[in-house]
PDB file of N, CA and C in Angstrom:
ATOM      1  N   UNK A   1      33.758 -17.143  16.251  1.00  0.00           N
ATOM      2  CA  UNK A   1      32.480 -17.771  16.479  1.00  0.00           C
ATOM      3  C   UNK A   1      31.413 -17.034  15.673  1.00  0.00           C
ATOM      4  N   UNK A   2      30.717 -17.443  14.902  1.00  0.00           N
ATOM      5  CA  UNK A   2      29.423 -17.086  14.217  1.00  0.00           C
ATOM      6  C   UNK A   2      28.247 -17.616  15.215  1.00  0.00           C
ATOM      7  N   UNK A   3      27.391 -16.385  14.764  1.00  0.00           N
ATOM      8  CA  UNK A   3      26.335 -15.659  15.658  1.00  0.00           C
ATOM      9  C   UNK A   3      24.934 -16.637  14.464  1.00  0.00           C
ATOM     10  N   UNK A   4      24.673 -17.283  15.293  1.00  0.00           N
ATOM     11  CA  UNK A   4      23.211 -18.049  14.765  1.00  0.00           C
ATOM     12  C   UNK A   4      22.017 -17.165  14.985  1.00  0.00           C
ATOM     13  N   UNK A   5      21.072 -16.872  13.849  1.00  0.00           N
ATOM     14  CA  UNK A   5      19.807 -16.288  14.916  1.00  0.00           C
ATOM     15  C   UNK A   5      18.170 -17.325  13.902  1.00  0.00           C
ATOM     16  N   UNK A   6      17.583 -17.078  14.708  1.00  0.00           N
ATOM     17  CA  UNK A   6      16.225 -17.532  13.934  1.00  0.00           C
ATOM     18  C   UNK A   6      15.650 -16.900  12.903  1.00  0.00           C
ATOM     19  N   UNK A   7      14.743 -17.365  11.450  1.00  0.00           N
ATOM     20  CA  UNK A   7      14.586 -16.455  10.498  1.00  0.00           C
ATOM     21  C   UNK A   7      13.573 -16.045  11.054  1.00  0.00           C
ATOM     22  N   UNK A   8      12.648 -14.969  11.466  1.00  0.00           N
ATOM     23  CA  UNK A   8      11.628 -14.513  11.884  1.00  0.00           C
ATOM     24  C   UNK A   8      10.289 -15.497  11.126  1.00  0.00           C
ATOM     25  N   UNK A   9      10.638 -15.462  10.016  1.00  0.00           N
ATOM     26  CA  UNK A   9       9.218 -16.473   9.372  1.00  0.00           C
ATOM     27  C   UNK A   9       9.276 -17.795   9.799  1.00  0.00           C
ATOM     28  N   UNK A  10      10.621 -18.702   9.316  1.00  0.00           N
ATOM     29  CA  UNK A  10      10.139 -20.147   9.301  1.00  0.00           C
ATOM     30  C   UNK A  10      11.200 -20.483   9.921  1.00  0.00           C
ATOM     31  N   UNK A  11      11.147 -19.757  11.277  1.00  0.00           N
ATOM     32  CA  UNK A  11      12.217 -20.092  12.174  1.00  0.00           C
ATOM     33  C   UNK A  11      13.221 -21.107  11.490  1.00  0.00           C
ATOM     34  N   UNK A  12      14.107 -21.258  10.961  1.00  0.00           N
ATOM     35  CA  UNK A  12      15.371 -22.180  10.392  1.00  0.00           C
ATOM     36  C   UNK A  12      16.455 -21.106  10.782  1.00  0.00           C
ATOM     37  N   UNK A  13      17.793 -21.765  11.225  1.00  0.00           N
ATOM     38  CA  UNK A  13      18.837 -20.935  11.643  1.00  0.00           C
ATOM     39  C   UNK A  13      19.664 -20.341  10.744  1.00  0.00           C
ATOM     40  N   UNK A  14      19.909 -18.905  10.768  1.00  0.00           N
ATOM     41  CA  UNK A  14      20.362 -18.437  10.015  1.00  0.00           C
ATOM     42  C   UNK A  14      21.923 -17.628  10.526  1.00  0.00           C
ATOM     43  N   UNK A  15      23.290 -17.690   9.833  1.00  0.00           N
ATOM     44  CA  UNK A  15      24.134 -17.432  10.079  1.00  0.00           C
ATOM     45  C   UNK A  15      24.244 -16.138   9.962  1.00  0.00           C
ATOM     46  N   UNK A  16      24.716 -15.731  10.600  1.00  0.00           N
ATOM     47  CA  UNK A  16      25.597 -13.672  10.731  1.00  0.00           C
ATOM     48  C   UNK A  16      26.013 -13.336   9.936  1.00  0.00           C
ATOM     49  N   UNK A  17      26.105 -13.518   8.910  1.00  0.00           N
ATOM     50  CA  UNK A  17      27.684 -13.501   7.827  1.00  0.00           C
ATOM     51  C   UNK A  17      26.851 -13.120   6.735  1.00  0.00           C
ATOM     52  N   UNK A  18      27.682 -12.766   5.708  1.00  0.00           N
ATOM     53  CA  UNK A  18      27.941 -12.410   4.785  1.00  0.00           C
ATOM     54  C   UNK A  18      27.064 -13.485   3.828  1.00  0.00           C
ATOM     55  N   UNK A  19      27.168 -14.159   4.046  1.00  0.00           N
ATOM     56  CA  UNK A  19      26.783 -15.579   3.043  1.00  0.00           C
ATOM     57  C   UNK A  19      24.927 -15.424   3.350  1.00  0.00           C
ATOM     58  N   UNK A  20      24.759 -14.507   4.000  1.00  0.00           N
ATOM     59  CA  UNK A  20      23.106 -14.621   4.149  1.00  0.00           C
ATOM     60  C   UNK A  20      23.048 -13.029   4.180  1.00  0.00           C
ATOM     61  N   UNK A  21      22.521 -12.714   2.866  1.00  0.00           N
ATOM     62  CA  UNK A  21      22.873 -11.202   2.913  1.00  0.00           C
ATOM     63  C   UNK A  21      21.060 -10.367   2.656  1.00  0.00           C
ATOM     64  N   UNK A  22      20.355 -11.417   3.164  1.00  0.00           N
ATOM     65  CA  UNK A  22      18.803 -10.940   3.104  1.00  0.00           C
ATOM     66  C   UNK A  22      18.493 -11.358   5.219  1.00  0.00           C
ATOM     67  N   UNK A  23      19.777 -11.213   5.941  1.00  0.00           N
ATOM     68  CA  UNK A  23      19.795 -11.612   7.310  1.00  0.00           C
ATOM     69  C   UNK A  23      18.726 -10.563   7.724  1.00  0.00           C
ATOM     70  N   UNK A  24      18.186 -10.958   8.439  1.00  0.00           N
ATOM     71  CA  UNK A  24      17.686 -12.391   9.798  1.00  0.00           C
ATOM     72  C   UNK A  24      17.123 -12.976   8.659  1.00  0.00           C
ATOM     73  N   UNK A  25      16.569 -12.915   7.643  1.00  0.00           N
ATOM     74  CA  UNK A  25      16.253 -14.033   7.027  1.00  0.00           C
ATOM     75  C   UNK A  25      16.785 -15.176   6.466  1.00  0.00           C
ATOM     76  N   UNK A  26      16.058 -16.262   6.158  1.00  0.00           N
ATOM     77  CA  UNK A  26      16.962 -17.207   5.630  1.00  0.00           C
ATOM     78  C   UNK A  26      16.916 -17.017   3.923  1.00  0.00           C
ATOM     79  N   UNK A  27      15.833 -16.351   3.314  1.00  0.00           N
ATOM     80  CA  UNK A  27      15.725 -16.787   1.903  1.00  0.00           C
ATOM     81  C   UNK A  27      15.236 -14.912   1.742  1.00  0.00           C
ATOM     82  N   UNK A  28      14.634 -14.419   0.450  1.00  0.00           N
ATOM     83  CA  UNK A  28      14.031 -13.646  -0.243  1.00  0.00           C
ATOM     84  C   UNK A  28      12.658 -13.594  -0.006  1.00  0.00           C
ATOM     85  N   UNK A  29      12.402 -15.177   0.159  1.00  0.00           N
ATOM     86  CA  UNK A  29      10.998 -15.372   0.069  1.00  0.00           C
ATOM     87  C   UNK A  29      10.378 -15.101   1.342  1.00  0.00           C
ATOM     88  N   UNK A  30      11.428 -15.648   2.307  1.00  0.00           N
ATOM     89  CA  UNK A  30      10.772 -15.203   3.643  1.00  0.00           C
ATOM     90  C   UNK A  30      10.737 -13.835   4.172  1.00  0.00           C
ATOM     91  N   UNK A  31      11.486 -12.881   3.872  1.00  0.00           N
ATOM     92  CA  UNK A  31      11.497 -11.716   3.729  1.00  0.00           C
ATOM     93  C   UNK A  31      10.374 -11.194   3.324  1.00  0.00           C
ATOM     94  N   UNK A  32      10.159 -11.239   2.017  1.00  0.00           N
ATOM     95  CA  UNK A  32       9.115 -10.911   1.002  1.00  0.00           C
ATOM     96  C   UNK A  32       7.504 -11.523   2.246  1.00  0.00           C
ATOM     97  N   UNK A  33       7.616 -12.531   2.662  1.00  0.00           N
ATOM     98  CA  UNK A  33       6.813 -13.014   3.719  1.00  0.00           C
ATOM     99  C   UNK A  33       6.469 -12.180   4.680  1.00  0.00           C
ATOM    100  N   UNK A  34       7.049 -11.435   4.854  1.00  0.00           N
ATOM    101  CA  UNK A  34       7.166 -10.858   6.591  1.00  0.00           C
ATOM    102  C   UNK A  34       6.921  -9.370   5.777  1.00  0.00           C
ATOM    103  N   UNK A  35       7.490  -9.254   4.856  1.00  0.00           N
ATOM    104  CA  UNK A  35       6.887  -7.644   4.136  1.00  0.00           C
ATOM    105  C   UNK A  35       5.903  -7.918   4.219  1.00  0.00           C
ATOM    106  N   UNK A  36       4.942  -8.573   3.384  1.00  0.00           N
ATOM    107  CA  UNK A  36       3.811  -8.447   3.080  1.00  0.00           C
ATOM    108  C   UNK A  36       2.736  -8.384   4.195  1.00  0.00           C
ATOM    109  N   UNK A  37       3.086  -9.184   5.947  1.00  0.00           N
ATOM    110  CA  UNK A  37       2.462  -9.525   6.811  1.00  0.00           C
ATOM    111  C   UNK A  37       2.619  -7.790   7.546  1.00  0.00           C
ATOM    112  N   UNK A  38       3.418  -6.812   7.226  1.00  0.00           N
ATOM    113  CA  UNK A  38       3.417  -5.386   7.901  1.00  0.00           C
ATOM    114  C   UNK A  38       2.950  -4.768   7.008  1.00  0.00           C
ATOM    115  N   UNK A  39       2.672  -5.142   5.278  1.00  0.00           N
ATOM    116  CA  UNK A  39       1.586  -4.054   4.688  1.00  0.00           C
ATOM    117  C   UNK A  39       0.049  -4.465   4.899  1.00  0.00           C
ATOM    118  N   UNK A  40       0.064  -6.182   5.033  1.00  0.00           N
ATOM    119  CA  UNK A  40      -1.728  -6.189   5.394  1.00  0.00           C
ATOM    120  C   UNK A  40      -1.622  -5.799   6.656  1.00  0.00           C
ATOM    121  N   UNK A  41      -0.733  -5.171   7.621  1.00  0.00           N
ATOM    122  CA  UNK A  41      -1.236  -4.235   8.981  1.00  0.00           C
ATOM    123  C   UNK A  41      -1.731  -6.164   9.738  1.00  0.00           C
ATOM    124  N   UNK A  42      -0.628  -6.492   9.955  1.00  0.00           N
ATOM    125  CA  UNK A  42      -0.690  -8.310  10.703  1.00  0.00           C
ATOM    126  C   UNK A  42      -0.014  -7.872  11.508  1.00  0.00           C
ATOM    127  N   UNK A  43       0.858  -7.080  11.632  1.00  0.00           N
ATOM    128  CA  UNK A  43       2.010  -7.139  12.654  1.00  0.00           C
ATOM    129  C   UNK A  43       2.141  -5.032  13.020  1.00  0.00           C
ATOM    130  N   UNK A  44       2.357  -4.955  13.766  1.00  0.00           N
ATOM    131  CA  UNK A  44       2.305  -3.467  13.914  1.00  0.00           C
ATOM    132  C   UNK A  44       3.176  -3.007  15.807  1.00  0.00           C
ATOM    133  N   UNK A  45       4.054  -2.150  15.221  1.00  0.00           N
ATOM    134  CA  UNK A  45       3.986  -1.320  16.521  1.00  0.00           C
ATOM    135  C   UNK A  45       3.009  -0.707  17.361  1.00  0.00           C
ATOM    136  N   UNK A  46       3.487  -1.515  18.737  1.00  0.00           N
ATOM    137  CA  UNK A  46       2.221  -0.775  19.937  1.00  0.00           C
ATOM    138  C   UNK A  46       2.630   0.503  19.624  1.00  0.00           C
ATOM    139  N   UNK A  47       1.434   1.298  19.781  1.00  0.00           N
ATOM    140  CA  UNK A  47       1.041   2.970  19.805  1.00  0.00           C
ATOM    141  C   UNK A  47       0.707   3.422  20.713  1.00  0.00           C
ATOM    142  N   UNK A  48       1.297   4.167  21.738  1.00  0.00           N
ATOM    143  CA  UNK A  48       0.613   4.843  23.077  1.00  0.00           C
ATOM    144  C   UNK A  48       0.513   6.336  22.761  1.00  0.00           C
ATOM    145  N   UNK A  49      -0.112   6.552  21.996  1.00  0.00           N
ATOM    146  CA  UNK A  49      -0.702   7.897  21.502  1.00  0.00           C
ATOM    147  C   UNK A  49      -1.649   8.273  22.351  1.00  0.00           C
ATOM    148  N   UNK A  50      -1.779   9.300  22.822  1.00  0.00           N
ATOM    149  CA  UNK A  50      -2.441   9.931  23.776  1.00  0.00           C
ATOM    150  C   UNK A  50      -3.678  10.806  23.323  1.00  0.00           C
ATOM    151  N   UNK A  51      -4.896  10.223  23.278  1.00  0.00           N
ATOM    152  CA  UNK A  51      -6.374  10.791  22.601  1.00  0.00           C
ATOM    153  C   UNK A  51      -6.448  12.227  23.590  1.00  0.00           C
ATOM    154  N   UNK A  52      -6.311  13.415  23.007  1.00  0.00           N
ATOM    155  CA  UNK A  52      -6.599  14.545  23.989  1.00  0.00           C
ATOM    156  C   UNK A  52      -8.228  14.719  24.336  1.00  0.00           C
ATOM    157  N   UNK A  53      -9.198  13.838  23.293  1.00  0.00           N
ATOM    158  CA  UNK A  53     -10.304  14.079  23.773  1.00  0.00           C
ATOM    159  C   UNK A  53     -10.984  13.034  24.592  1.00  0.00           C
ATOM    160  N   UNK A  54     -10.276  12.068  25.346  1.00  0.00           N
ATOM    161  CA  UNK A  54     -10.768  11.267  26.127  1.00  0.00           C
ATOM    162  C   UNK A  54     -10.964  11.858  27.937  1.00  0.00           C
ATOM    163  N   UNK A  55     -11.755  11.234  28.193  1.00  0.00           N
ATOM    164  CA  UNK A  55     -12.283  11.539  29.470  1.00  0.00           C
ATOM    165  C   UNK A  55     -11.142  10.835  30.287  1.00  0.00           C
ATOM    166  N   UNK A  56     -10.470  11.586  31.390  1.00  0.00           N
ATOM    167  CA  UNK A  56      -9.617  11.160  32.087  1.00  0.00           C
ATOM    168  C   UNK A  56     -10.078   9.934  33.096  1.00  0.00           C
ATOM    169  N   UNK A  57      -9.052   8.869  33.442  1.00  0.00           N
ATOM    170  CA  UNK A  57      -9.716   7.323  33.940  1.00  0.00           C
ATOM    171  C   UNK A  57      -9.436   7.971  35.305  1.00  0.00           C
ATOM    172  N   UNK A  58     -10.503   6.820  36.629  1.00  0.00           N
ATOM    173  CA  UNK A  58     -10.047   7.498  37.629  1.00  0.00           C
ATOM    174  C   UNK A  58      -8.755   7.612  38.701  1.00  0.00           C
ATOM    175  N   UNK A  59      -8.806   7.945  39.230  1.00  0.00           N
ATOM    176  CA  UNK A  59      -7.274   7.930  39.849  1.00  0.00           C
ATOM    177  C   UNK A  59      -6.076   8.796  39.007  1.00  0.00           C
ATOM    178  N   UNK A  60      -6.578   8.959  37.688  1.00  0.00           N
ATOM    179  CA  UNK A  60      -5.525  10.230  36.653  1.00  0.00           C
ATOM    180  C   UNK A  60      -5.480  11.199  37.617  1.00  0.00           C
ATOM    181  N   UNK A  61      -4.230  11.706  37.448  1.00  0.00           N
ATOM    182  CA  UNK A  61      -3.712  13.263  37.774  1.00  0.00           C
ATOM    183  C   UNK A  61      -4.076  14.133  37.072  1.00  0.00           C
ATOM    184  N   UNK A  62      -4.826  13.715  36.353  1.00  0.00           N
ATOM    185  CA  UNK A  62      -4.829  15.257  34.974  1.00  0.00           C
ATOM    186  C   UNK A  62      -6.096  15.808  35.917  1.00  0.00           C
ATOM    187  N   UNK A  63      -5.841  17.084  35.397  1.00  0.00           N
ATOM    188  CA  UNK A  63      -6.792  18.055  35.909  1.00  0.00           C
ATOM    189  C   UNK A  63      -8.598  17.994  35.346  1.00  0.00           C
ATOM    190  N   UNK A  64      -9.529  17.969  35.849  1.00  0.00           N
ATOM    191  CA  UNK A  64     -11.107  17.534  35.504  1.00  0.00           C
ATOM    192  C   UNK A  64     -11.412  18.341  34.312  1.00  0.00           C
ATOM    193  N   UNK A  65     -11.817  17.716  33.050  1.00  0.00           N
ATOM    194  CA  UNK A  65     -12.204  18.397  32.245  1.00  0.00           C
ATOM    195  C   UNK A  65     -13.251  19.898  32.676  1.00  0.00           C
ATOM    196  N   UNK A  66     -13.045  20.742  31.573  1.00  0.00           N
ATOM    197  CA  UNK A  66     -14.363  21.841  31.749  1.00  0.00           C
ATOM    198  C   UNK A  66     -15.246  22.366  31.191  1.00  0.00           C
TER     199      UNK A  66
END
């Protein structure tokens, strides 16, 4: 059984295999699509980076600034 998945750009189904060797994509172009949408900063990993100079919210455990 071959594994179908969606191309991330232009959703069209794309096969598991070998025969689609730019997978999850369907083409170059859509690839090249979806690059370009994570260098203009369109698409990005959530960041839970922790600002050490923020004022603690209330109900935090952290200890009261001094």
């Amino acid at each position: 059984m071959v594994t179908i998945v969606k191309c991330p750009t232009c959703r069209r189904d794309v096969e598991w295999t070998d025969a689609y060797p730019v997978r999850p994509f369907c083409s170059e172009r859509c690839r090249l699509i979806d690059l370009g949408a994570w260098l203009a900063e369109q698409r990005a990993i959530p960041d839970e980076s922790v600002d050490l100079d923020a004022e603690p919210l209330p109900g935090d455990d952290a200890p009261p600034p001094r």
